[in-house]
N, C-alpha and C. Protein backbone atom coordinates (compact mmCIF):
# COMPACT_ATOMS: atom_id res chain seq x y z
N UNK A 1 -10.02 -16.22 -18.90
CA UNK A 1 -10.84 -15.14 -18.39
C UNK A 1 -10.68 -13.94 -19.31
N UNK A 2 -12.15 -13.17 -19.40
CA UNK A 2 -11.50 -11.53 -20.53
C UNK A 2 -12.54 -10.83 -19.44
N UNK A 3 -12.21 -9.66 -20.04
CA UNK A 3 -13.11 -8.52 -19.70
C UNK A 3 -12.85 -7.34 -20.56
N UNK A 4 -13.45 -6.34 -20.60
CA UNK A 4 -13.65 -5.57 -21.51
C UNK A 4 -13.11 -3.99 -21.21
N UNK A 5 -12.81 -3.82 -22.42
CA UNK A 5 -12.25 -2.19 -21.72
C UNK A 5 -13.48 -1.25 -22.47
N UNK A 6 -13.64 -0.64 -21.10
CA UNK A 6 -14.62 0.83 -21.16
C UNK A 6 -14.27 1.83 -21.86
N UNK A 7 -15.17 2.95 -22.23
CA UNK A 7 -14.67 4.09 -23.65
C UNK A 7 -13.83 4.98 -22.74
N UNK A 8 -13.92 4.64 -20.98
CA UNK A 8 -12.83 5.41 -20.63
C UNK A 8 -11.77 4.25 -19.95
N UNK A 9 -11.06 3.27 -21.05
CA UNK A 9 -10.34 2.86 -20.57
C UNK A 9 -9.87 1.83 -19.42
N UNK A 10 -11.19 1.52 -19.01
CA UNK A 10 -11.04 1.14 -17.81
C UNK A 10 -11.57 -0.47 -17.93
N UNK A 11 -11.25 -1.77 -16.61
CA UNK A 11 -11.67 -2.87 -16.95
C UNK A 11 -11.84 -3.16 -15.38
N UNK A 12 -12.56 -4.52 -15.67
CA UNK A 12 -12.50 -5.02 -14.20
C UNK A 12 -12.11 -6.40 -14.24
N UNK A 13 -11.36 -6.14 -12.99
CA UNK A 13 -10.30 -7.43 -12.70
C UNK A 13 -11.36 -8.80 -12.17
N UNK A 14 -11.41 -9.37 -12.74
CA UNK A 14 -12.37 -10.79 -12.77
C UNK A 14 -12.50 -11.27 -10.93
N UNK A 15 -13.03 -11.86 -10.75
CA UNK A 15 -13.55 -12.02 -8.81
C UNK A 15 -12.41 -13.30 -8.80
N UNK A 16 -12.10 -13.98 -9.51
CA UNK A 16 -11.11 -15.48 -8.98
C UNK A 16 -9.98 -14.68 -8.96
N UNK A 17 -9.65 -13.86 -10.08
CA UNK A 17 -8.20 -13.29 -9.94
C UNK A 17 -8.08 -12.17 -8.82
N UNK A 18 -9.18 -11.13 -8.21
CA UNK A 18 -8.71 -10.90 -7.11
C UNK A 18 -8.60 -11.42 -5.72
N UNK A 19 -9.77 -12.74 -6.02
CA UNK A 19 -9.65 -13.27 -4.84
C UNK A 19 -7.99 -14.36 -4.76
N UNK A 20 -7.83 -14.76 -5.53
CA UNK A 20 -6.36 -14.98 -5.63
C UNK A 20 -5.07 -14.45 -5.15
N UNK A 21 -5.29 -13.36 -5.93
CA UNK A 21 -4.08 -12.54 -5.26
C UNK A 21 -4.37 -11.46 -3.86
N UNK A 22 -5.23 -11.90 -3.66
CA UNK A 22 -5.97 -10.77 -2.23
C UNK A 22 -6.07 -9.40 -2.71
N UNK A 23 -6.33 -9.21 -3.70
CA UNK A 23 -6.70 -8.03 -3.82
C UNK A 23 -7.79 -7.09 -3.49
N UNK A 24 -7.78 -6.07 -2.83
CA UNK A 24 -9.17 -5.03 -2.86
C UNK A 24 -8.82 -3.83 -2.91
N UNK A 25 -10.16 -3.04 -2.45
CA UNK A 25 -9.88 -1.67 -2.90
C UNK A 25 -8.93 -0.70 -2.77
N UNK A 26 -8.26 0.18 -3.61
CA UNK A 26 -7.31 0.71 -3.42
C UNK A 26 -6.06 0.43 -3.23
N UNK A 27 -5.75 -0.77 -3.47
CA UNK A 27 -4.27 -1.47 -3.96
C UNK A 27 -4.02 -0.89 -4.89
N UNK A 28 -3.15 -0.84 -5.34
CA UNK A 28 -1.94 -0.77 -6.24
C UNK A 28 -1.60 -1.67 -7.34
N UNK A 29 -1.65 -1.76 -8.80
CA UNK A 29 -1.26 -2.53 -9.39
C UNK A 29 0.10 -2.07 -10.49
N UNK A 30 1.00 -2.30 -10.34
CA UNK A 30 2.00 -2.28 -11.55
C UNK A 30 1.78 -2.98 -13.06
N UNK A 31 2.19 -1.98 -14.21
CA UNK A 31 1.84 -2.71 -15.63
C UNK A 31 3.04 -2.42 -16.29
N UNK A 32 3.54 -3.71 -16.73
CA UNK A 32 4.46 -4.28 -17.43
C UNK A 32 4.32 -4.69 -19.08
N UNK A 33 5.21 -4.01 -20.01
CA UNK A 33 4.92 -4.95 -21.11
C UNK A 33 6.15 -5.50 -21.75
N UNK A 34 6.21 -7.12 -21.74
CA UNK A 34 7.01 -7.77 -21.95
C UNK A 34 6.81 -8.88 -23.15
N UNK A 35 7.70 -8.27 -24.02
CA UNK A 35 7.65 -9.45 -24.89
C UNK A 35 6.62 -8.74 -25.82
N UNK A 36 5.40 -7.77 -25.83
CA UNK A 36 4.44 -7.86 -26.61
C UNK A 36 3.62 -7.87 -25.83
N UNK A 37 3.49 -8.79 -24.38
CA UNK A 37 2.52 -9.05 -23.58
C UNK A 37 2.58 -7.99 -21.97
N UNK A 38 1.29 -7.96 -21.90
CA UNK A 38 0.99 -7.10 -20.62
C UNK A 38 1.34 -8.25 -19.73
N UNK A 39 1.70 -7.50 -18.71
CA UNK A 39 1.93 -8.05 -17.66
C UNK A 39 1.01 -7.48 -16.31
N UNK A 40 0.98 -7.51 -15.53
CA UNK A 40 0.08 -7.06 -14.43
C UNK A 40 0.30 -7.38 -12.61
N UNK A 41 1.32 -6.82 -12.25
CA UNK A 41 1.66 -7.21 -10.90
C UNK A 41 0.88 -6.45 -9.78
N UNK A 42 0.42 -7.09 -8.73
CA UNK A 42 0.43 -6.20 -7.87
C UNK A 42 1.14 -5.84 -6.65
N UNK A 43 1.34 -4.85 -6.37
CA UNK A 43 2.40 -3.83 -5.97
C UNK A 43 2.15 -4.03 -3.97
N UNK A 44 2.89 -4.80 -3.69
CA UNK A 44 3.69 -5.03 -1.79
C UNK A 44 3.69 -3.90 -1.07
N UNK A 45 2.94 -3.33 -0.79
CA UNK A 45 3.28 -2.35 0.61
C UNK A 45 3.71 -2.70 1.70
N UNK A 46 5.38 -2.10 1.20
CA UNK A 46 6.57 -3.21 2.69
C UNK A 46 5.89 -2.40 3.66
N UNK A 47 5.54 -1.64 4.44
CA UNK A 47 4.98 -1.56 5.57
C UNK A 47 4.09 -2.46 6.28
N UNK A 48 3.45 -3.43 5.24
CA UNK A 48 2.71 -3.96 5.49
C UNK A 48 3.12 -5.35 6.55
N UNK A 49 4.53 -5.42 5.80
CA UNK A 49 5.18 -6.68 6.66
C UNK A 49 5.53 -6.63 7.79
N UNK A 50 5.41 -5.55 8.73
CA UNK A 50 5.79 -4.97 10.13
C UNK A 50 4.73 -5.18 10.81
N UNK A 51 3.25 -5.46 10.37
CA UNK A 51 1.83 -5.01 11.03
C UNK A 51 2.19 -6.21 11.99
N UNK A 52 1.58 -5.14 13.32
CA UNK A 52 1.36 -6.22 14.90
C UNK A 52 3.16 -6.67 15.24
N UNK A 53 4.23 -5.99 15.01
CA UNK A 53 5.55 -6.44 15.22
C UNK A 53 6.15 -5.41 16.76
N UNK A 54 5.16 -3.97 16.24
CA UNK A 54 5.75 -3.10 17.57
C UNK A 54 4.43 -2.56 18.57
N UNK A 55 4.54 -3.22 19.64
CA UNK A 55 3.53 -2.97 20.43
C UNK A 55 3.26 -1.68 21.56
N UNK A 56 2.33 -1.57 21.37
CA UNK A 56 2.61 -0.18 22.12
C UNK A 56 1.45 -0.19 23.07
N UNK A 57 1.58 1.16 24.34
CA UNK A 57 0.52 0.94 25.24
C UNK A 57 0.09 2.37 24.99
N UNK A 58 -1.22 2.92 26.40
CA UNK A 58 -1.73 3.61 26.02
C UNK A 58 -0.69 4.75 26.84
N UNK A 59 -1.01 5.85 26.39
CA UNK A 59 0.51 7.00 26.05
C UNK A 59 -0.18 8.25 25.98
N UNK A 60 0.45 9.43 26.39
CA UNK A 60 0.02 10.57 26.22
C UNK A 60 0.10 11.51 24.86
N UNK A 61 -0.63 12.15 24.28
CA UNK A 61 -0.03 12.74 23.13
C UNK A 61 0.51 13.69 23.50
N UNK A 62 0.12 14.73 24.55
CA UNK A 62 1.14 15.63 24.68
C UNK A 62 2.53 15.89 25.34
N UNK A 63 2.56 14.34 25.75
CA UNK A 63 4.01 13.46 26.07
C UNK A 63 4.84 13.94 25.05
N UNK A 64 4.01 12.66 24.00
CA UNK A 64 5.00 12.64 22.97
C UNK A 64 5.28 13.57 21.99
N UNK A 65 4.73 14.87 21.74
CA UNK A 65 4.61 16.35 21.54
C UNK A 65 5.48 16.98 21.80
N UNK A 66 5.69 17.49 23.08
CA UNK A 66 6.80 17.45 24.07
C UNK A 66 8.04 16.66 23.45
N UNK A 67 8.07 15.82 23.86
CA UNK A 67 9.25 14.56 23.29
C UNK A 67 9.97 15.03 21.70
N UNK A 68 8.90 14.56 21.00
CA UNK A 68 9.53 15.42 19.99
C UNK A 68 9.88 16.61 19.44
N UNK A 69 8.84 17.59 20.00
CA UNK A 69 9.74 19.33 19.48
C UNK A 69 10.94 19.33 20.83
N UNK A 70 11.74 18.50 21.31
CA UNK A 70 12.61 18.44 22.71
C UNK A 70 14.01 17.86 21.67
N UNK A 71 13.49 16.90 20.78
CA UNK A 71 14.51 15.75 20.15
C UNK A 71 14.89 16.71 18.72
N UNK A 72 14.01 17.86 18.04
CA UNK A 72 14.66 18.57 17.02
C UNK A 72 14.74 19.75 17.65
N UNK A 73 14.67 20.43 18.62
CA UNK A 73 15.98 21.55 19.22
C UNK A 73 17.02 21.09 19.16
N UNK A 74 17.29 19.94 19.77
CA UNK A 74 18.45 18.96 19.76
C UNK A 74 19.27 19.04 18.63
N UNK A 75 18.86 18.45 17.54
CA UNK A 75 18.90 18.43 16.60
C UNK A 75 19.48 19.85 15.72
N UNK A 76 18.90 20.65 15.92
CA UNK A 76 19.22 21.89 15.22
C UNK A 76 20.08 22.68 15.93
N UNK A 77 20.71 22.03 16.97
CA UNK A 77 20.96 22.93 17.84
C UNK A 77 22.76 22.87 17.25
């Protein structure tokens, strides 16, 4: 696969290789050069590995408002 770099630098990542690595908009990619050769990783948002792990119900915000300017008096106190 090639693609071409633009007069500003720029290329586009071929449709098999992002559909491969799941890539879309606004990911993150890391660039590596090893050996001579680019490398090209893309970059894990560990948050991501938590999604749907802590469940929650429906809740007040000015509960939890409360709650927390209550927990840094505490705190500073």
């Amino acid at each position: 696969m090639q693609s071409v770099i633009t007069s500003k630098f720029q290329t586009t990542i071929p449709k098999a290789v992002r559909d491969r690595l799941k890539l879309s908009i606004h990911d993150t990619l890391e660039w590596k050069i090893d050996k001579g050769k680019i490398v090209i990783l893309p970059v894990q948002k560990e948050f991501l590995k938590h999604r749907n792990r802590i469940k929650t119900g429906p809740g007040k915000i000015e509960d939890d408002i409360h709650r927390a300017r209550q927990q840094r008096i505490k705190k500073y106190r």
